[in-house]
C-alpha atoms as a PDB file:
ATOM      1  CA  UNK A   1      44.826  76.158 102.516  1.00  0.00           C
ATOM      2  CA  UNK A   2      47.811  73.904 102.670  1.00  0.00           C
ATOM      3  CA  UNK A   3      48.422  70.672 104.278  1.00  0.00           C
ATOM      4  CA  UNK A   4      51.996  71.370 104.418  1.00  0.00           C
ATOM      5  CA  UNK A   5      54.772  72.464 107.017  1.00  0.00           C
ATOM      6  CA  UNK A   6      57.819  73.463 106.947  1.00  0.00           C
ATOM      7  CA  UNK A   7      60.280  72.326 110.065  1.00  0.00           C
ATOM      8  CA  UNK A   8      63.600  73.874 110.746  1.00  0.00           C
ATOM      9  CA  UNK A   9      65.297  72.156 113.104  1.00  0.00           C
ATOM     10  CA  UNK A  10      68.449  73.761 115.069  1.00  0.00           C
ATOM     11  CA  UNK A  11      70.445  71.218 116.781  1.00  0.00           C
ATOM     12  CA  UNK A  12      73.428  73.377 117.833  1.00  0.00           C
ATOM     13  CA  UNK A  13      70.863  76.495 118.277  1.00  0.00           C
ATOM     14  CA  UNK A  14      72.823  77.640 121.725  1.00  0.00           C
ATOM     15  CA  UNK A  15      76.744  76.593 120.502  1.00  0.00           C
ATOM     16  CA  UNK A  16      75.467  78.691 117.153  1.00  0.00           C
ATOM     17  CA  UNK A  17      74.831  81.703 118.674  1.00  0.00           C
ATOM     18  CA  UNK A  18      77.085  81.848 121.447  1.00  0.00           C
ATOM     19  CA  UNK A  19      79.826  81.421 118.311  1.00  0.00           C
ATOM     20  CA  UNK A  20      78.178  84.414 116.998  1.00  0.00           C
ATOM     21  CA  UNK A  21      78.551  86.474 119.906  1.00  0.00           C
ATOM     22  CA  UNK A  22      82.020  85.899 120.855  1.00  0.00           C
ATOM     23  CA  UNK A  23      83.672  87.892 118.430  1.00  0.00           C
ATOM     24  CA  UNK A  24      81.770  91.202 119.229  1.00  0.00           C
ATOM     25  CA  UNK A  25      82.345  89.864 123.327  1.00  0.00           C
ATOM     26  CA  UNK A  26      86.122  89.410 123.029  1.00  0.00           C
ATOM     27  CA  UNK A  27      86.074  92.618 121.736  1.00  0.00           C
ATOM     28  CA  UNK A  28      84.544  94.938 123.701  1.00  0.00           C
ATOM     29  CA  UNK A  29      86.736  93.256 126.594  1.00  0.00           C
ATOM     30  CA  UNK A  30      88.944  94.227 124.788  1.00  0.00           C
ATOM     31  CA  UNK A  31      88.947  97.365 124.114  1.00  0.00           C
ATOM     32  CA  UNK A  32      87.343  97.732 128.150  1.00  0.00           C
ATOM     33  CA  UNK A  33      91.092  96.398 129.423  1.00  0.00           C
ATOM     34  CA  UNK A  34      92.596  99.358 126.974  1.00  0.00           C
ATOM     35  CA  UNK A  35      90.223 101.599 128.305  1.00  0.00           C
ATOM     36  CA  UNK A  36      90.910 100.381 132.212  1.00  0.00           C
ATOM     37  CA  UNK A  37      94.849  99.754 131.387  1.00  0.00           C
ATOM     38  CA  UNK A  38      95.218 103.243 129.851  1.00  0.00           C
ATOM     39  CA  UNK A  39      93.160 105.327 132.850  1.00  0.00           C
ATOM     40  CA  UNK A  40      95.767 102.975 135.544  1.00  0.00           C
ATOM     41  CA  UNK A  41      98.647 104.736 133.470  1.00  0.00           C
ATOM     42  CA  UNK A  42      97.396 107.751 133.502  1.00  0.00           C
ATOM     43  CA  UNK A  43      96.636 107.580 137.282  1.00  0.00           C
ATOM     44  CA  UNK A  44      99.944 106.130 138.166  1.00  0.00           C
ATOM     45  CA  UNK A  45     101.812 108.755 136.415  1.00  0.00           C
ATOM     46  CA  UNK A  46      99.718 111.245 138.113  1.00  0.00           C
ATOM     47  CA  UNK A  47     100.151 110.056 141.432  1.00  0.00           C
ATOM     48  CA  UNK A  48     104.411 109.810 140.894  1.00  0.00           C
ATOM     49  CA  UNK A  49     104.537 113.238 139.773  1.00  0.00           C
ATOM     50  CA  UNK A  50     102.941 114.100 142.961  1.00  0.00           C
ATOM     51  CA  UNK A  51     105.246 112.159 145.311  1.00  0.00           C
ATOM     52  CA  UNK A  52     108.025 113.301 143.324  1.00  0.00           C
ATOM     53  CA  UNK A  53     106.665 117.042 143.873  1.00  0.00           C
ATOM     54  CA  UNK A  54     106.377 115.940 147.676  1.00  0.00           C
ATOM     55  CA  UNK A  55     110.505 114.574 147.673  1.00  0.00           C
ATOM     56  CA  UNK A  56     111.573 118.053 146.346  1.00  0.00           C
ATOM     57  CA  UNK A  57     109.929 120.301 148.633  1.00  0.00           C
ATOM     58  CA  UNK A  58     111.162 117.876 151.501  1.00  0.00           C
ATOM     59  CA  UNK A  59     114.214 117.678 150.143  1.00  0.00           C
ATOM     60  CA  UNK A  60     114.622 121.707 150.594  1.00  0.00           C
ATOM     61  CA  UNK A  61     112.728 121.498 153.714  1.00  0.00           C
ATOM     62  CA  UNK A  62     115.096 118.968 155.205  1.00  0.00           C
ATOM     63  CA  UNK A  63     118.117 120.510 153.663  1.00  0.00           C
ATOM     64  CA  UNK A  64     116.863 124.212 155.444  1.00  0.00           C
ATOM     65  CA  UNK A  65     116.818 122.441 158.637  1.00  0.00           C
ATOM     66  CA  UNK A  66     120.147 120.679 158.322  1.00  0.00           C
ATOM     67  CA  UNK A  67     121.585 124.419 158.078  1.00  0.00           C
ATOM     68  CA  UNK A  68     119.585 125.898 160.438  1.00  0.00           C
ATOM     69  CA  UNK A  69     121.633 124.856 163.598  1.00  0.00           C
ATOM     70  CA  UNK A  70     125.724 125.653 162.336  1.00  0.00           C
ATOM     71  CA  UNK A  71     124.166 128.882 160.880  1.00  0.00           C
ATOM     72  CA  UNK A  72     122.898 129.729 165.060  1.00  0.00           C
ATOM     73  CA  UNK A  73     125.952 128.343 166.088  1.00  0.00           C
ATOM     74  CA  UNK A  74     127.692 131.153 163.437  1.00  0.00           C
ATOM     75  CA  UNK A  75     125.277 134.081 164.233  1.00  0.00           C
ATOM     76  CA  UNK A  76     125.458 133.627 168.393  1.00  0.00           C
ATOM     77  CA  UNK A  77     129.843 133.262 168.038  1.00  0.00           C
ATOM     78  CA  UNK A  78     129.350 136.332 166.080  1.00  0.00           C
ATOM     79  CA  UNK A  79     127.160 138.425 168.639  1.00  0.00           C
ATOM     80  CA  UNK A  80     129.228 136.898 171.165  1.00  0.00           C
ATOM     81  CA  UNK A  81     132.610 138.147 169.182  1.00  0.00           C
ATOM     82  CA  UNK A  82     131.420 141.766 168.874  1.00  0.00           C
ATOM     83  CA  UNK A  83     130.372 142.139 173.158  1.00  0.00           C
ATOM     84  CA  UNK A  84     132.839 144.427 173.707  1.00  0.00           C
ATOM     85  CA  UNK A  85     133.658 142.357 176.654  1.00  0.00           C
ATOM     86  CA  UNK A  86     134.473 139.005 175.092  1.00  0.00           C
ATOM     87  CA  UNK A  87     136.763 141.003 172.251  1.00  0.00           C
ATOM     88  CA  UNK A  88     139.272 141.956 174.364  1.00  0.00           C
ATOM     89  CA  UNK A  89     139.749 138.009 175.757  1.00  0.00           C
ATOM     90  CA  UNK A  90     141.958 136.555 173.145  1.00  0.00           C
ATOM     91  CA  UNK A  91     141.319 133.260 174.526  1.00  0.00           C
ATOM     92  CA  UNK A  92     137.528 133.666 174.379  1.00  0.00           C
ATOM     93  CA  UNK A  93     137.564 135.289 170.575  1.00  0.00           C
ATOM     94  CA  UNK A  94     139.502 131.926 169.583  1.00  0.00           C
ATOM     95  CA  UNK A  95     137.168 129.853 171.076  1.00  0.00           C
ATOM     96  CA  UNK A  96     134.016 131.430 169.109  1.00  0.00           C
ATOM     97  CA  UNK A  97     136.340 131.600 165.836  1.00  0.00           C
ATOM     98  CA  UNK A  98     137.194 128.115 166.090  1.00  0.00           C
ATOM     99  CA  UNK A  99     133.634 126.776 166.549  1.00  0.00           C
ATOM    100  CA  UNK A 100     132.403 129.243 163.672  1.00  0.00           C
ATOM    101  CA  UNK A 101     135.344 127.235 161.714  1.00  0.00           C
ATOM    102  CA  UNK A 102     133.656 124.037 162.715  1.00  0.00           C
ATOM    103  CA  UNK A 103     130.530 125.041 162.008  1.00  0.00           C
ATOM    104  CA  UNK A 104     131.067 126.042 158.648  1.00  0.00           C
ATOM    105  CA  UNK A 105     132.672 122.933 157.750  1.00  0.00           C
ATOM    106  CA  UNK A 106     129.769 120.952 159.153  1.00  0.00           C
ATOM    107  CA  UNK A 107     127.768 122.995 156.421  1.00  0.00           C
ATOM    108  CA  UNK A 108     129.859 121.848 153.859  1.00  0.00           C
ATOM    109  CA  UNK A 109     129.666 118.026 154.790  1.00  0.00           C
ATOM    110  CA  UNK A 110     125.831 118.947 154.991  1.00  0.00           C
ATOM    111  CA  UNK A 111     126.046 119.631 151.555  1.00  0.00           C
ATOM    112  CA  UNK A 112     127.589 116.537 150.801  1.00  0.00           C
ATOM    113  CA  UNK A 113     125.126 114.111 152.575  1.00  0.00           C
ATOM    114  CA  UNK A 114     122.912 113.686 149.823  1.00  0.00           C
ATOM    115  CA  UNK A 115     126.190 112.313 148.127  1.00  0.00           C
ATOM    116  CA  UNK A 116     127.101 109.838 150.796  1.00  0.00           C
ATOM    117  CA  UNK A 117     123.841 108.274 151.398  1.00  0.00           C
ATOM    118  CA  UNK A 118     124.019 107.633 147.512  1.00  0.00           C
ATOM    119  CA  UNK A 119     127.380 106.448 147.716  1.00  0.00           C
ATOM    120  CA  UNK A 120     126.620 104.546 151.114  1.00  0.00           C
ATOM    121  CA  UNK A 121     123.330 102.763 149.752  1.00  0.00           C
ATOM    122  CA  UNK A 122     125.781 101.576 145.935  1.00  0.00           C
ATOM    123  CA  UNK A 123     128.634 100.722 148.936  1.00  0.00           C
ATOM    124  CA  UNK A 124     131.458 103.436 146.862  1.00  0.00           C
ATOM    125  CA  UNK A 125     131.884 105.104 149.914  1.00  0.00           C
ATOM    126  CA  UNK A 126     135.133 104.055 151.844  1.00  0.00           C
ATOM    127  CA  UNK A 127     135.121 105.128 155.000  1.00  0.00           C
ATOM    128  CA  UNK A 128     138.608 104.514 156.707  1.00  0.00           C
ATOM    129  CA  UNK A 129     137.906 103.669 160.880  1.00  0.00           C
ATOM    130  CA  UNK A 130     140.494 103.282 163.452  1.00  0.00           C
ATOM    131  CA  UNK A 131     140.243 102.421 167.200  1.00  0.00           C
ATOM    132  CA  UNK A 132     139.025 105.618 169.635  1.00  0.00           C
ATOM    133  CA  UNK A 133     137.876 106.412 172.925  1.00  0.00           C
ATOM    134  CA  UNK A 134     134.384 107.273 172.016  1.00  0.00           C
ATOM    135  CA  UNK A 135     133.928 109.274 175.064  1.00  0.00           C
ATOM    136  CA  UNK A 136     136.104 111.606 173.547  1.00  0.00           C
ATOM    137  CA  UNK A 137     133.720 111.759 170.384  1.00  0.00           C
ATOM    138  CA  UNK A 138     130.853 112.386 172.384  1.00  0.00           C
ATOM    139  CA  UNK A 139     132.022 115.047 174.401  1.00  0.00           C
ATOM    140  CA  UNK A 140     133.197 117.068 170.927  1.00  0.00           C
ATOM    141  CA  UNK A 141     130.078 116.560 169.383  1.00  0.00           C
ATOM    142  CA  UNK A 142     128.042 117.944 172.809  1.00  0.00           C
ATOM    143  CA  UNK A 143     130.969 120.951 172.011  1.00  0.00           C
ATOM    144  CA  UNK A 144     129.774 121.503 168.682  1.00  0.00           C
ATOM    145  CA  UNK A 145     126.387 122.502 170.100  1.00  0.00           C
ATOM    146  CA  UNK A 146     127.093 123.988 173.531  1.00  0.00           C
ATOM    147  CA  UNK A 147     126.774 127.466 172.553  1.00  0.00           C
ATOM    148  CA  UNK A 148     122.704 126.544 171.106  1.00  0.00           C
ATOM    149  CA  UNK A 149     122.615 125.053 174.290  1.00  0.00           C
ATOM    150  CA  UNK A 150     123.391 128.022 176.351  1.00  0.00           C
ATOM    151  CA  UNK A 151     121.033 130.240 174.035  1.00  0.00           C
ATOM    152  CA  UNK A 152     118.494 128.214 174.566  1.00  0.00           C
ATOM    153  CA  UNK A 153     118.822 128.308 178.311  1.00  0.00           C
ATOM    154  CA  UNK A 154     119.204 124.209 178.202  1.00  0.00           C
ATOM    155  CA  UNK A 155     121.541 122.201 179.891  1.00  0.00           C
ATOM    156  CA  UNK A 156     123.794 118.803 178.175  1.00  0.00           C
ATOM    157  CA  UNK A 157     123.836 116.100 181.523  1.00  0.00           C
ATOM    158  CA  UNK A 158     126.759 113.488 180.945  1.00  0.00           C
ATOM    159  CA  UNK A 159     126.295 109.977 182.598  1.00  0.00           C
ATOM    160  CA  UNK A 160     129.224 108.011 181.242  1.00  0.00           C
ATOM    161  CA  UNK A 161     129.084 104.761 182.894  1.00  0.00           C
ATOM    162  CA  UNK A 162     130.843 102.472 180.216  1.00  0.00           C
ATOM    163  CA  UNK A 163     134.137 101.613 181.478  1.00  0.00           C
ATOM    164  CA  UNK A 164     135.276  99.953 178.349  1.00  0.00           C
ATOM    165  CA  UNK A 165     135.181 102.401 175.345  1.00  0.00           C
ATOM    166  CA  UNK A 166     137.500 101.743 173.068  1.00  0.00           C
ATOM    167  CA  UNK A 167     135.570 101.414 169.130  1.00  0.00           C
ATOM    168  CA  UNK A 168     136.419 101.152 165.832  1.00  0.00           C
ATOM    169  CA  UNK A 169     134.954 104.586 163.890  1.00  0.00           C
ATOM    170  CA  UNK A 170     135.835 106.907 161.668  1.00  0.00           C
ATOM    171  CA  UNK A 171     135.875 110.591 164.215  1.00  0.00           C
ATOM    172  CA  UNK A 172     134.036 112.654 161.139  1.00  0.00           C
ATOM    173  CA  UNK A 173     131.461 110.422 160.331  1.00  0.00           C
ATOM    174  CA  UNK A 174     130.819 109.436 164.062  1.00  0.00           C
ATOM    175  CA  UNK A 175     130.937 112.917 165.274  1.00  0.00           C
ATOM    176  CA  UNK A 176     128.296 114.133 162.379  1.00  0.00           C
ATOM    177  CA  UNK A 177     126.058 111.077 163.413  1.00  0.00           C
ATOM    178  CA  UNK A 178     125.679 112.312 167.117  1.00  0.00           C
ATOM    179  CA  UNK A 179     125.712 115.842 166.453  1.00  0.00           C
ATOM    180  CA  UNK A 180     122.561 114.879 164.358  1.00  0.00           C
ATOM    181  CA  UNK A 181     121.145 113.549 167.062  1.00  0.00           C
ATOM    182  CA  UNK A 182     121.857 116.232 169.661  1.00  0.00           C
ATOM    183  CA  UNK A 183     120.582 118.177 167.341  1.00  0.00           C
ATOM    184  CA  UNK A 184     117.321 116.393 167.108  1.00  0.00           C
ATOM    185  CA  UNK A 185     117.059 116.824 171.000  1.00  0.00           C
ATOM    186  CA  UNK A 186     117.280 120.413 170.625  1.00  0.00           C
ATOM    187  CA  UNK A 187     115.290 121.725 167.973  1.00  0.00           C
ATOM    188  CA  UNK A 188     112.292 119.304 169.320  1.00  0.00           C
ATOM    189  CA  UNK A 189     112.308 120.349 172.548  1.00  0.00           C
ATOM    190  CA  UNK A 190     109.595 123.259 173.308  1.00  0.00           C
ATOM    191  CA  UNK A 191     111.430 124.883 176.284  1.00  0.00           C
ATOM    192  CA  UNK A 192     114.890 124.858 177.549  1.00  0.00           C
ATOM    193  CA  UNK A 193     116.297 121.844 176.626  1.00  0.00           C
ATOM    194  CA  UNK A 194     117.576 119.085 178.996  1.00  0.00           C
ATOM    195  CA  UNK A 195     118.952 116.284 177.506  1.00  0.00           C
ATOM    196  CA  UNK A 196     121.143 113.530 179.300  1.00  0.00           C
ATOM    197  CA  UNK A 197     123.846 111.557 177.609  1.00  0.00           C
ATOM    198  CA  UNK A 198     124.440 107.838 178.916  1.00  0.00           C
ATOM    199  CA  UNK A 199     127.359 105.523 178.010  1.00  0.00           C
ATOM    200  CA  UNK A 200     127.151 101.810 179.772  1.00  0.00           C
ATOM    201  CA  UNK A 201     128.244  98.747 178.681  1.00  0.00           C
ATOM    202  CA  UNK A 202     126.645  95.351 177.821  1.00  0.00           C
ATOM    203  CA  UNK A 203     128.534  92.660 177.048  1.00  0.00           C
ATOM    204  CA  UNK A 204     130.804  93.571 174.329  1.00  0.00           C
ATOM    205  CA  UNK A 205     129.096  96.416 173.211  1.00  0.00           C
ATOM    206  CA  UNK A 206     128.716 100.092 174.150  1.00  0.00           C
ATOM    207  CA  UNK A 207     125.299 102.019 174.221  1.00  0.00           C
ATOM    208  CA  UNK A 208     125.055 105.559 173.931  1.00  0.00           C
ATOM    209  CA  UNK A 209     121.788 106.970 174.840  1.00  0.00           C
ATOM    210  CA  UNK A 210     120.779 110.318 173.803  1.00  0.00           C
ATOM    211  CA  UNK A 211     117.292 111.522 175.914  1.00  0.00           C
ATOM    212  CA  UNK A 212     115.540 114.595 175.673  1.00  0.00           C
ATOM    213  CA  UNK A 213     112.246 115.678 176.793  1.00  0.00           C
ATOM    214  CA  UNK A 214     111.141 117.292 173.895  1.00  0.00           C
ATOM    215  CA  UNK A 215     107.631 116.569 171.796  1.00  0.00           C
ATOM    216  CA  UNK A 216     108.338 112.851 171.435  1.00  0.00           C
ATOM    217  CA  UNK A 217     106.959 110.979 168.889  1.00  0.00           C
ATOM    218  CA  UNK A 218     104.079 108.109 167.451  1.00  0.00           C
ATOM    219  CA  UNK A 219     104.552 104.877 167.079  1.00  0.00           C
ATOM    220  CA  UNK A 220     104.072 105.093 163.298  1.00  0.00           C
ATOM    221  CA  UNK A 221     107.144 107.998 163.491  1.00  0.00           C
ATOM    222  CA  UNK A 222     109.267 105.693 164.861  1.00  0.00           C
ATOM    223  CA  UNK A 223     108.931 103.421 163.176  1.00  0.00           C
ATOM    224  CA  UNK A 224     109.595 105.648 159.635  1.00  0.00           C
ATOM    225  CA  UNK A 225     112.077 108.230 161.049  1.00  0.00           C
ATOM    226  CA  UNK A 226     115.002 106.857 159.473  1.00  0.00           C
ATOM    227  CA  UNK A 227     114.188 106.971 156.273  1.00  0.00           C
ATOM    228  CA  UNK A 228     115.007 109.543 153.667  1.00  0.00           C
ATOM    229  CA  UNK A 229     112.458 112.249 153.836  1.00  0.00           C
ATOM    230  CA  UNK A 230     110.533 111.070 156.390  1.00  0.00           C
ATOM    231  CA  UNK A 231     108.729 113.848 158.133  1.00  0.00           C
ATOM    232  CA  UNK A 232     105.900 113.707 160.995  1.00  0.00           C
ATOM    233  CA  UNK A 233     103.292 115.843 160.344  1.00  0.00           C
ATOM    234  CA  UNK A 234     101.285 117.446 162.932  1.00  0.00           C
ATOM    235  CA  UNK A 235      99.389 119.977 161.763  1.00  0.00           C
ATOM    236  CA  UNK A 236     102.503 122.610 162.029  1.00  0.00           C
ATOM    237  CA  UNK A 237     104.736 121.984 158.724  1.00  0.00           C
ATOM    238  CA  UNK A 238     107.748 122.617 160.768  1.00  0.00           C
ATOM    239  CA  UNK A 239     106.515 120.438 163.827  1.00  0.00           C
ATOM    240  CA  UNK A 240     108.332 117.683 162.911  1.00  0.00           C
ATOM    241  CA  UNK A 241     110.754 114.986 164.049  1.00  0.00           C
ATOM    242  CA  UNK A 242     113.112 113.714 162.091  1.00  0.00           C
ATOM    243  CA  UNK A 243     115.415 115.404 159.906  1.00  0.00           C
ATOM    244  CA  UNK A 244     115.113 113.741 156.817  1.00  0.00           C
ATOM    245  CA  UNK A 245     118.466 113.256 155.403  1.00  0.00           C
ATOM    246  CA  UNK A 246     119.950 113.628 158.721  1.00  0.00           C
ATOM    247  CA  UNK A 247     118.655 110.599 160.313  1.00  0.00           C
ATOM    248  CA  UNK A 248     118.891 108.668 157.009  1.00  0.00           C
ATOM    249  CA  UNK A 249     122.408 109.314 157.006  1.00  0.00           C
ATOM    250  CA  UNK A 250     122.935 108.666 161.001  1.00  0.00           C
ATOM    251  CA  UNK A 251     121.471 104.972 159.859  1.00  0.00           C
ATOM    252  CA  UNK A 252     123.555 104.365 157.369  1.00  0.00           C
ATOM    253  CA  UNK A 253     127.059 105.662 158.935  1.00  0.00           C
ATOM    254  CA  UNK A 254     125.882 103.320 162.182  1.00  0.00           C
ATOM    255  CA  UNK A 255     125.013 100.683 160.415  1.00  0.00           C
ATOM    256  CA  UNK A 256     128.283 101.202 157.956  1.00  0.00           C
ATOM    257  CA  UNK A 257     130.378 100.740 161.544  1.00  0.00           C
ATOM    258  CA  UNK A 258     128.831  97.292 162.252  1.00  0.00           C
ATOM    259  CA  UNK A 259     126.149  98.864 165.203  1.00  0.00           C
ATOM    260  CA  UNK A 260     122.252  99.734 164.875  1.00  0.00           C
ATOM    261  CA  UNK A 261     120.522 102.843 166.466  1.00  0.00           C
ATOM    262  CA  UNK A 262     116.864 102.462 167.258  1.00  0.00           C
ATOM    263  CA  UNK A 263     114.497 105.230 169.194  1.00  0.00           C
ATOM    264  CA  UNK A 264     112.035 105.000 171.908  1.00  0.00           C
ATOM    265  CA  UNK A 265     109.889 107.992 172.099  1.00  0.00           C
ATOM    266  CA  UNK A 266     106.221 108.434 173.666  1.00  0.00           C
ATOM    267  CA  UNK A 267     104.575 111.324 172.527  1.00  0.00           C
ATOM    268  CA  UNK A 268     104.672 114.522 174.599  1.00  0.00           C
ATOM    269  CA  UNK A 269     107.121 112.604 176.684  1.00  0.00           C
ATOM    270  CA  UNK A 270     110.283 113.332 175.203  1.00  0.00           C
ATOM    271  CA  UNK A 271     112.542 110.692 172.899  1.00  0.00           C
ATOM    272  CA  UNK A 272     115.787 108.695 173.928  1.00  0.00           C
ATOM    273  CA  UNK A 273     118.081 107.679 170.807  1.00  0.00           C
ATOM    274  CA  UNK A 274     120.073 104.794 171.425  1.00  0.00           C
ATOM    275  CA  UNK A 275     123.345 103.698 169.280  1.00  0.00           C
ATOM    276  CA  UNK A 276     124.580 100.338 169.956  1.00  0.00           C
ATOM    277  CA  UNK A 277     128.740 100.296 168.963  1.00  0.00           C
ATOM    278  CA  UNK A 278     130.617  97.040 169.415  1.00  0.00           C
ATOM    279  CA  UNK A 279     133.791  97.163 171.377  1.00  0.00           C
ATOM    280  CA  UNK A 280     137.103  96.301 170.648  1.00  0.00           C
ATOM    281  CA  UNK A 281     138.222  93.826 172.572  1.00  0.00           C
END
């Protein structure tokens, strides 16, 4: 048997090992980050394609309901037109022709808003204003609707209070923003509508108010129902408030005349629109 031993020794025994291990380490990591990286893609490409899915069948959602009121408007001027009554009073018939004139022109500046918002939001749309009495604006937009109105056994309530009225706007793009909003009142209100219109002034502005008492809305809603697309669900796909494009564009054309609109709304308590316009002095 033999006296002898033979010692290793290993003074770098961890620094040796751990140098040893790295290489296979860093690379697993690696190819882990691919792995994690390339299912993050995948995902996020996945969950695009779904909101853009979502856009496009709001988009012809939003766009249906956009033509849903001048096409009433068209239908009921129609019926009225062929009441053998109504035919034979010329003044009457021009009335109905006139408003299904207006109406289909509002369907054609429908069409358009998807244009103008773009156009708005890249500021290439020049919109010429000049001073008006905006009472006058608001009683031709509550024109544009009156005959919904009287189908739907509702009643338009004017409280113009504002004394000083006088704003700088452009009359087609004004009168589109608060026929949008009349609309609104309308379509969202379960039984005969009753919506009041108030005009006062504070300071040197003008407020128009715009109250229903219709569904209402959440807080969340109102706080999301001017942007594009927005729609509140409820359980009903067509129980919704908002119009989409509509209100987008009512945001932008009030905002493009130097005022703000903002909503108060409590649900099943009806909503009151309110577009703040600064005066001309």
């Amino acid at each position: 048997m033999s006296k002898y031993q033979l010692l290793v020794g290993f003074p770098h025994k961890s620094k040796f090992v751990f140098s040893s291990l790295i290489g296979i380490t860093s690379l697993s990591l690696l190819f882990t980050l691919v792995i994690v990286l390339t299912y993050s893609s995948a995902l996020n490409q996945l969950i695009k394609q779904k909101q853009i899915s979502e856009i496009k069948t709001d988009f012809i959602n939003n766009m249906t309901h956009e033509f849903k009121t001048p096409i009433a408007t068209i239908n009921l001027a129609l019926d009225a037109i062929k009441n053998p009554k109504i035919i034979e009073d010329k003044e009457k018939v021009q009335r109905y022709l006139q408003m299904i004139k207006e109406e289909n022109k509002r369907m054609h500046a429908q069409v358009e808003n998807v244009l103008r918002i773009s156009k708005l939001e890249k500021n290439e749309l020049d919109i010429s204003k000049e001073p008006r009495d905006v009472s006058e604006i608001i009683e031709d937009a509550i024109e544009h609707v009156s005959l919904i109105i009287e189908d739907r056994e509702g009643v338009i309530h004017q409280h113009f209070n504002a004394q000083r009225t006088t704003i700088l706007l452009n009359e087609v793009h004004f009168t589109n923003v608060l026929v949008n909003v009349l609309d609104n009142a309308i379509k969202y209100s379960p039984n005969a509508p009753v919506i009041d219109v108030f005009t006062e002034n504070i300071k040197d502005f003008i407020l128009i108010k715009i109250q229903d008492q219709g569904a209402g809305m959440s807080k969340v809603a109102q706080k999301k129902v001017f942007e594009k697309f927005y729609r509140e669900h409820t359980g009903d796909l067509h129980n919704v408030k908002g119009h989409g494009l509509g209100l987008a564009y009512v945001k932008q054309i009030v905002e493009d005349h130097n005022g703000q609109i903002y909503v108060e709304s409590e649900k099943g308590r009806g909503s009151t629109f309110i577009i703040k316009m600064p005066l001309i002095n």
